[in-house]
N, C-alpha and C. Protein backbone atom coordinates (compact mmCIF):
# COMPACT_ATOMS: atom_id res chain seq x y z
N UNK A 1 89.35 111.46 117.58
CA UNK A 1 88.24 112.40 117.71
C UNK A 1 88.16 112.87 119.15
N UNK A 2 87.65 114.40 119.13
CA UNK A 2 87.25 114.67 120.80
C UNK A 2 86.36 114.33 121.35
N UNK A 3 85.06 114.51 120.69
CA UNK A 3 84.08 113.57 121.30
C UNK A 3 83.71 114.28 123.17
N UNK A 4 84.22 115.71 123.11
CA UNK A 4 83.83 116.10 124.79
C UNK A 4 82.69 116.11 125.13
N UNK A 5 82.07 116.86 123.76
CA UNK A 5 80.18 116.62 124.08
C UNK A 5 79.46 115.09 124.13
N UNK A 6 79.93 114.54 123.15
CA UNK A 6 78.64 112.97 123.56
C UNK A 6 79.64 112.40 124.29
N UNK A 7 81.26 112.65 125.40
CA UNK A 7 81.21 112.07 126.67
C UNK A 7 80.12 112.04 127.80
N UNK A 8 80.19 113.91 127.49
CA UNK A 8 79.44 114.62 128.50
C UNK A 8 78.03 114.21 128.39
N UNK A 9 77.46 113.78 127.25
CA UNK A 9 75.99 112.96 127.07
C UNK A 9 75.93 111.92 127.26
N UNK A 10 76.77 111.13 127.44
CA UNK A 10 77.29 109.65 127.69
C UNK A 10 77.37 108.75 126.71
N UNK A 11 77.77 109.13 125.88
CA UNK A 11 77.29 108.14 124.37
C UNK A 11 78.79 107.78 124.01
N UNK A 12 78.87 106.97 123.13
CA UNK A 12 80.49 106.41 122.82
C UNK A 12 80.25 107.09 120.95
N UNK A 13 81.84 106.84 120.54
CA UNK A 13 81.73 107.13 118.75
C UNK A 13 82.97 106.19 118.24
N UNK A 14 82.10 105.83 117.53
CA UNK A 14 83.30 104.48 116.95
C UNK A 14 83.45 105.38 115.37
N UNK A 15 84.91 104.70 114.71
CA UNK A 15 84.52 105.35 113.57
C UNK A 15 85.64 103.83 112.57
N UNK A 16 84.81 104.03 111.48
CA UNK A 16 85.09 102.67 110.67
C UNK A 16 86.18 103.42 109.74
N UNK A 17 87.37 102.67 109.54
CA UNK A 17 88.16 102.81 108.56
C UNK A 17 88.93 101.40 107.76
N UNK A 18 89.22 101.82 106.91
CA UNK A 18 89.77 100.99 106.18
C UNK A 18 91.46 100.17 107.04
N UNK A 19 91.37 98.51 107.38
CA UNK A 19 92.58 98.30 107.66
C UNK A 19 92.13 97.73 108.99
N UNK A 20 90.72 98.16 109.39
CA UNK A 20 90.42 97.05 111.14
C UNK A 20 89.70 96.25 110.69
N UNK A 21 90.12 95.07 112.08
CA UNK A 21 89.75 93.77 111.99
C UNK A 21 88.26 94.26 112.26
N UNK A 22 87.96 92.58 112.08
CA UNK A 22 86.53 92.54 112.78
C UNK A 22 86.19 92.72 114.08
N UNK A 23 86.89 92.45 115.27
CA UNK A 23 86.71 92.97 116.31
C UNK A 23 86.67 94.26 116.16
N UNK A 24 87.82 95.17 115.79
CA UNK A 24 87.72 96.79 115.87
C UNK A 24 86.69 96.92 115.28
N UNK A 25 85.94 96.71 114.25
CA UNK A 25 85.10 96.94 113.42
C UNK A 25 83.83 96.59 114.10
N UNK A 26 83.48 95.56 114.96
CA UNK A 26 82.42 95.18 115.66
C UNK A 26 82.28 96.42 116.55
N UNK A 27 83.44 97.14 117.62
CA UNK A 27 83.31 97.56 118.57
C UNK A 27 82.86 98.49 118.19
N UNK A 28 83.64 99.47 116.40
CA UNK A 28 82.91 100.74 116.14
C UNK A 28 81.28 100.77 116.06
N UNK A 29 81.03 99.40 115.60
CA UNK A 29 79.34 99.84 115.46
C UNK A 29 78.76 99.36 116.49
N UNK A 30 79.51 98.91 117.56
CA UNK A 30 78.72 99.07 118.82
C UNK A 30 78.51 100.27 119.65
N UNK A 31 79.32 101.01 119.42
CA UNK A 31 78.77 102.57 119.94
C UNK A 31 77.20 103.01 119.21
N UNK A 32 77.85 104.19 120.09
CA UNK A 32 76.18 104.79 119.79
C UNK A 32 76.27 105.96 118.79
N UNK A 33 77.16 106.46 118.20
CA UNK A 33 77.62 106.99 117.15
C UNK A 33 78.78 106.33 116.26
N UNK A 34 78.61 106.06 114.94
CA UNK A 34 79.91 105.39 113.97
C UNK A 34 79.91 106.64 112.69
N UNK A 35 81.11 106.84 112.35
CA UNK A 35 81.23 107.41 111.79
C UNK A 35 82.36 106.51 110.84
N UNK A 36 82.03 107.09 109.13
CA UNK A 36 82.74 106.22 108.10
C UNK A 36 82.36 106.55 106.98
N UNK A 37 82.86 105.85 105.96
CA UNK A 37 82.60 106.39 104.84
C UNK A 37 81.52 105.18 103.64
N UNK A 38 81.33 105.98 102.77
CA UNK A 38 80.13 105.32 102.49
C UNK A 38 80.55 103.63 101.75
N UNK A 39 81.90 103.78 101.28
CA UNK A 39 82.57 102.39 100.90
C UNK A 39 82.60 101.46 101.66
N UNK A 40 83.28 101.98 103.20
CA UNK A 40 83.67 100.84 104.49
C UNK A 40 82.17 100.41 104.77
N UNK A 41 80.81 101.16 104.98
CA UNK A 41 79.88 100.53 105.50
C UNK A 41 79.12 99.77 104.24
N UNK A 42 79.43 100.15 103.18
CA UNK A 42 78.52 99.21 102.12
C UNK A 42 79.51 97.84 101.81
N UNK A 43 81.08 98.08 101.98
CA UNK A 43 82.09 96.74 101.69
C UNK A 43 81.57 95.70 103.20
N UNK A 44 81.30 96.55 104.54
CA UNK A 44 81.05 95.65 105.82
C UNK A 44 79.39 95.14 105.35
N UNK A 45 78.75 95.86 104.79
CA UNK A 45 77.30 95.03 104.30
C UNK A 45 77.55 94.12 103.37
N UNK A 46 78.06 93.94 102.94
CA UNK A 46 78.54 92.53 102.05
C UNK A 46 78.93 91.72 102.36
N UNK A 47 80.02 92.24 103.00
CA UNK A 47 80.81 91.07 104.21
C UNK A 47 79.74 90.16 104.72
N UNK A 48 78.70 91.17 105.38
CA UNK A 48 77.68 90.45 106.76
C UNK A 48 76.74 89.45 105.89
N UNK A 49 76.69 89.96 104.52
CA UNK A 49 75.91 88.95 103.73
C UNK A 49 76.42 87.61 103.30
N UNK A 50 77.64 87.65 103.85
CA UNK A 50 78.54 86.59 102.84
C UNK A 50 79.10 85.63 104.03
N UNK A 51 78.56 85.75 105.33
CA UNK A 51 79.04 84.64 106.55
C UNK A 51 78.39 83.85 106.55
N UNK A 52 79.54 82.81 107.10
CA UNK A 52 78.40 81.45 107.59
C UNK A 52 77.64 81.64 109.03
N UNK A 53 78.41 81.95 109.85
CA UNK A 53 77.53 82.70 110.85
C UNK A 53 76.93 83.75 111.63
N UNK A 54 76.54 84.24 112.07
CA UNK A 54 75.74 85.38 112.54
C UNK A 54 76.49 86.14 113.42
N UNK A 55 77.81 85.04 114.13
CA UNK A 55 78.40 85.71 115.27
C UNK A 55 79.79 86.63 114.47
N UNK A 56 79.94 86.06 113.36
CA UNK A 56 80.92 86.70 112.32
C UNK A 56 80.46 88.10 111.68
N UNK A 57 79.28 88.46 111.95
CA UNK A 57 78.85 89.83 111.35
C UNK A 57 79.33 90.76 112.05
N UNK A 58 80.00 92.21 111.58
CA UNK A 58 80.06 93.09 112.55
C UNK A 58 79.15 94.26 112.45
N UNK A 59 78.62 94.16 111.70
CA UNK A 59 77.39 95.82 111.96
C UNK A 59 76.63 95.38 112.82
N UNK A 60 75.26 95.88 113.47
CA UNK A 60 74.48 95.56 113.86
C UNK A 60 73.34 96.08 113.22
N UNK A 61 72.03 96.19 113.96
CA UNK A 61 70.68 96.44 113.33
C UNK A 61 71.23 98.28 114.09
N UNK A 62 70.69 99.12 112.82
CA UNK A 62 70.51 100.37 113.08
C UNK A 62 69.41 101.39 113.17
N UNK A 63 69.17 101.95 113.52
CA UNK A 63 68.01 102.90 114.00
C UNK A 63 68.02 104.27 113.27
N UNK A 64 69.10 104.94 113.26
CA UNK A 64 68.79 106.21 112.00
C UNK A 64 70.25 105.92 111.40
N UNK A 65 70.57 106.22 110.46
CA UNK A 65 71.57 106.96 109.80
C UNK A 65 71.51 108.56 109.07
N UNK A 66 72.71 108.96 109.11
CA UNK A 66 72.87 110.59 108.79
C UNK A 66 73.84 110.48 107.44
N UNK A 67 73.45 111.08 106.46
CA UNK A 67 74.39 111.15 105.32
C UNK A 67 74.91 112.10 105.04
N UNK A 68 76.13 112.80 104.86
CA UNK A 68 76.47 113.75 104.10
C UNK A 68 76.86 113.85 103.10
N UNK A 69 76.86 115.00 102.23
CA UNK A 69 76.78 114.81 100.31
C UNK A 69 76.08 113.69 100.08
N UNK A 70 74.91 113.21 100.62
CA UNK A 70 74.29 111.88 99.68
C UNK A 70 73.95 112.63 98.50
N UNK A 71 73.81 113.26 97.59
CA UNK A 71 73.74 113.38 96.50
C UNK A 71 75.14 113.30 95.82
N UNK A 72 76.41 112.98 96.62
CA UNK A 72 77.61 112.69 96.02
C UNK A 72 77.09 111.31 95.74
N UNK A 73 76.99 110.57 96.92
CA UNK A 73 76.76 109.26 96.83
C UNK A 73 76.24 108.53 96.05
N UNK A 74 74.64 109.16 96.02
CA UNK A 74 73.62 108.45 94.56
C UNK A 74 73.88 108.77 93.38
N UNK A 75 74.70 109.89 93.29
CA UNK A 75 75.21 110.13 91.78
C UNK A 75 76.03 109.66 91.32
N UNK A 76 77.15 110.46 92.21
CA UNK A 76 78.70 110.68 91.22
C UNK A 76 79.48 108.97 91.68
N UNK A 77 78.78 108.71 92.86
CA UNK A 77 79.43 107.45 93.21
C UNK A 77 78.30 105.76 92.55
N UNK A 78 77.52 106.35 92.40
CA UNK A 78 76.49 105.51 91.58
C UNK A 78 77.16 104.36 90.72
N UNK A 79 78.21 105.02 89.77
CA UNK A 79 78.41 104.53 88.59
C UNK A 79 79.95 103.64 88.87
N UNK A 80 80.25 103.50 90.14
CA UNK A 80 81.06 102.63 90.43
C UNK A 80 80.60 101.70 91.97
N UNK A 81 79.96 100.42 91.22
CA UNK A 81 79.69 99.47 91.80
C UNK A 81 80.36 98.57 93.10
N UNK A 82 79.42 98.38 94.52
CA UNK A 82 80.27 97.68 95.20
C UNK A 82 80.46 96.05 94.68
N UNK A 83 81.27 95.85 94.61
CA UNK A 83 81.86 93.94 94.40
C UNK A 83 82.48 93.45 95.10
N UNK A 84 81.90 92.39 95.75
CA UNK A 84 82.89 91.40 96.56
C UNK A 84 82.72 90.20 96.28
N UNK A 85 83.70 89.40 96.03
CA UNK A 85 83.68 87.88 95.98
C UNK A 85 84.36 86.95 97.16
N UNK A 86 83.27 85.65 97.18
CA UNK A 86 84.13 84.99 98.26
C UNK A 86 85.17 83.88 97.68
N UNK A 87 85.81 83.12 98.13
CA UNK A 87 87.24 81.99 98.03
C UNK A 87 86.01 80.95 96.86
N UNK A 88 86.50 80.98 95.52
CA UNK A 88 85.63 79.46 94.77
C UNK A 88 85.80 78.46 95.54
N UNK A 89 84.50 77.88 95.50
CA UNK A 89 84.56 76.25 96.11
C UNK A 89 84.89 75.44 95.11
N UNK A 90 85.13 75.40 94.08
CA UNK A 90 84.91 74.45 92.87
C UNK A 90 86.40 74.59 92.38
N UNK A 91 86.87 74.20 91.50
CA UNK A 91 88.14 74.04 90.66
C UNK A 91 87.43 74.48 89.23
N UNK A 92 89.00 75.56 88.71
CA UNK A 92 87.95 75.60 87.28
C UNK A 92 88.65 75.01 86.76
N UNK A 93 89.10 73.62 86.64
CA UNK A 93 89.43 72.75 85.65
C UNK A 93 88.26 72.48 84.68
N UNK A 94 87.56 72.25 84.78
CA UNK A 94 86.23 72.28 83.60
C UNK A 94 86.16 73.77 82.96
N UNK A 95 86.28 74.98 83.33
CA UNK A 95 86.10 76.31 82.54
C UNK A 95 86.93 75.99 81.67
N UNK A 96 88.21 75.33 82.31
CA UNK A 96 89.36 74.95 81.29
C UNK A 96 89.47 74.30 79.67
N UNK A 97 88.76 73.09 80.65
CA UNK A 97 88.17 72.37 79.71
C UNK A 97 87.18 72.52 78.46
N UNK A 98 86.41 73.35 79.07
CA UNK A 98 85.27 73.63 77.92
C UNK A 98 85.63 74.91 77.09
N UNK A 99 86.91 75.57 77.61
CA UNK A 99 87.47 76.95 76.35
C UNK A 99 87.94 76.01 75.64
N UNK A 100 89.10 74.88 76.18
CA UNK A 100 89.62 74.26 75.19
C UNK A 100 88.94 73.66 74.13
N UNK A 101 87.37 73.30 74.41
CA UNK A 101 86.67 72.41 73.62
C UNK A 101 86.43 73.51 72.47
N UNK A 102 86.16 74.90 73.01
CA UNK A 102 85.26 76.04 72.20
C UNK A 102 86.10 76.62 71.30
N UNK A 103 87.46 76.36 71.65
CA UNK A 103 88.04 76.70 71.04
C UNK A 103 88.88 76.31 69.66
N UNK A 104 88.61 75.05 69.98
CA UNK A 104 88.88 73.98 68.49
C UNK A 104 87.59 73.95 67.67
C-alpha cells in the first residue's frame, strides 16, 4: 500500500491477510489503520477467544471500525458460518466404544 497521506498524518496501516503469523498479525492491529477482510478478523476473534493467555491474543481493543458492502456481509455471507476448533483433550476411544455398543 502507499499510504503517502496517513504518512503525512502520521498514522501507520497494517493490513491482515491470510498466511501471517501472530507476530505479523499483532503488528497489523497495532497500527492505527488495519485493513482486511471480514473472514481474517472474525477467524483472529476466535482465535483470541480460544487462548490460554492474554499475551497470545493479537487484536487489540478497538475504537471504530469501517465496513464496506456490510450488507454483503450480513446477508450473502450470513449463511456461511465462522468455525474453529481447538486440538481434543480427551481420546475418543469411548465415542468408539459406545457406536460399537449402539450398534449391536
Amino acid at each position: 500500500m502507499d499510504g503517502k497521506i496517513y504518512d503525512f498524518l502520521g498514522m501507520s496501516v497494517g493490513l491482515i491477510v491470510h498466511g501471517l503469523d501472530n507476530e505479523q498479525r499483532r503488528a497489523a492491529y497495532g497500527c492505527d489503520i488495519t485493513y482486511g477482510t471480514n473472514n481474517e478478523f472474525g477467524f483472529d476473534y476466535l482465535r483470541d477467544n480460544m487462548v490460554i493467555y492474554k499475551t497470545d491474543m493479537v487484536q487489540r481493543e478497538l475504537n471504530y471500525a469501517i465496513v464496506d458492502e456490510v450488507d454483503s456481509i450480513l446477508v450473502d455471507e450470513a449463511r456461511t458460518p465462522l468455525i474453529i476448533s481447538g486440538a481434543a483433550d480427551k481420546s475418543t476411544d469411548l465415542y468408539k466404544r459406545a457406536n460399537s455398543f449402539a450398534s449391536k
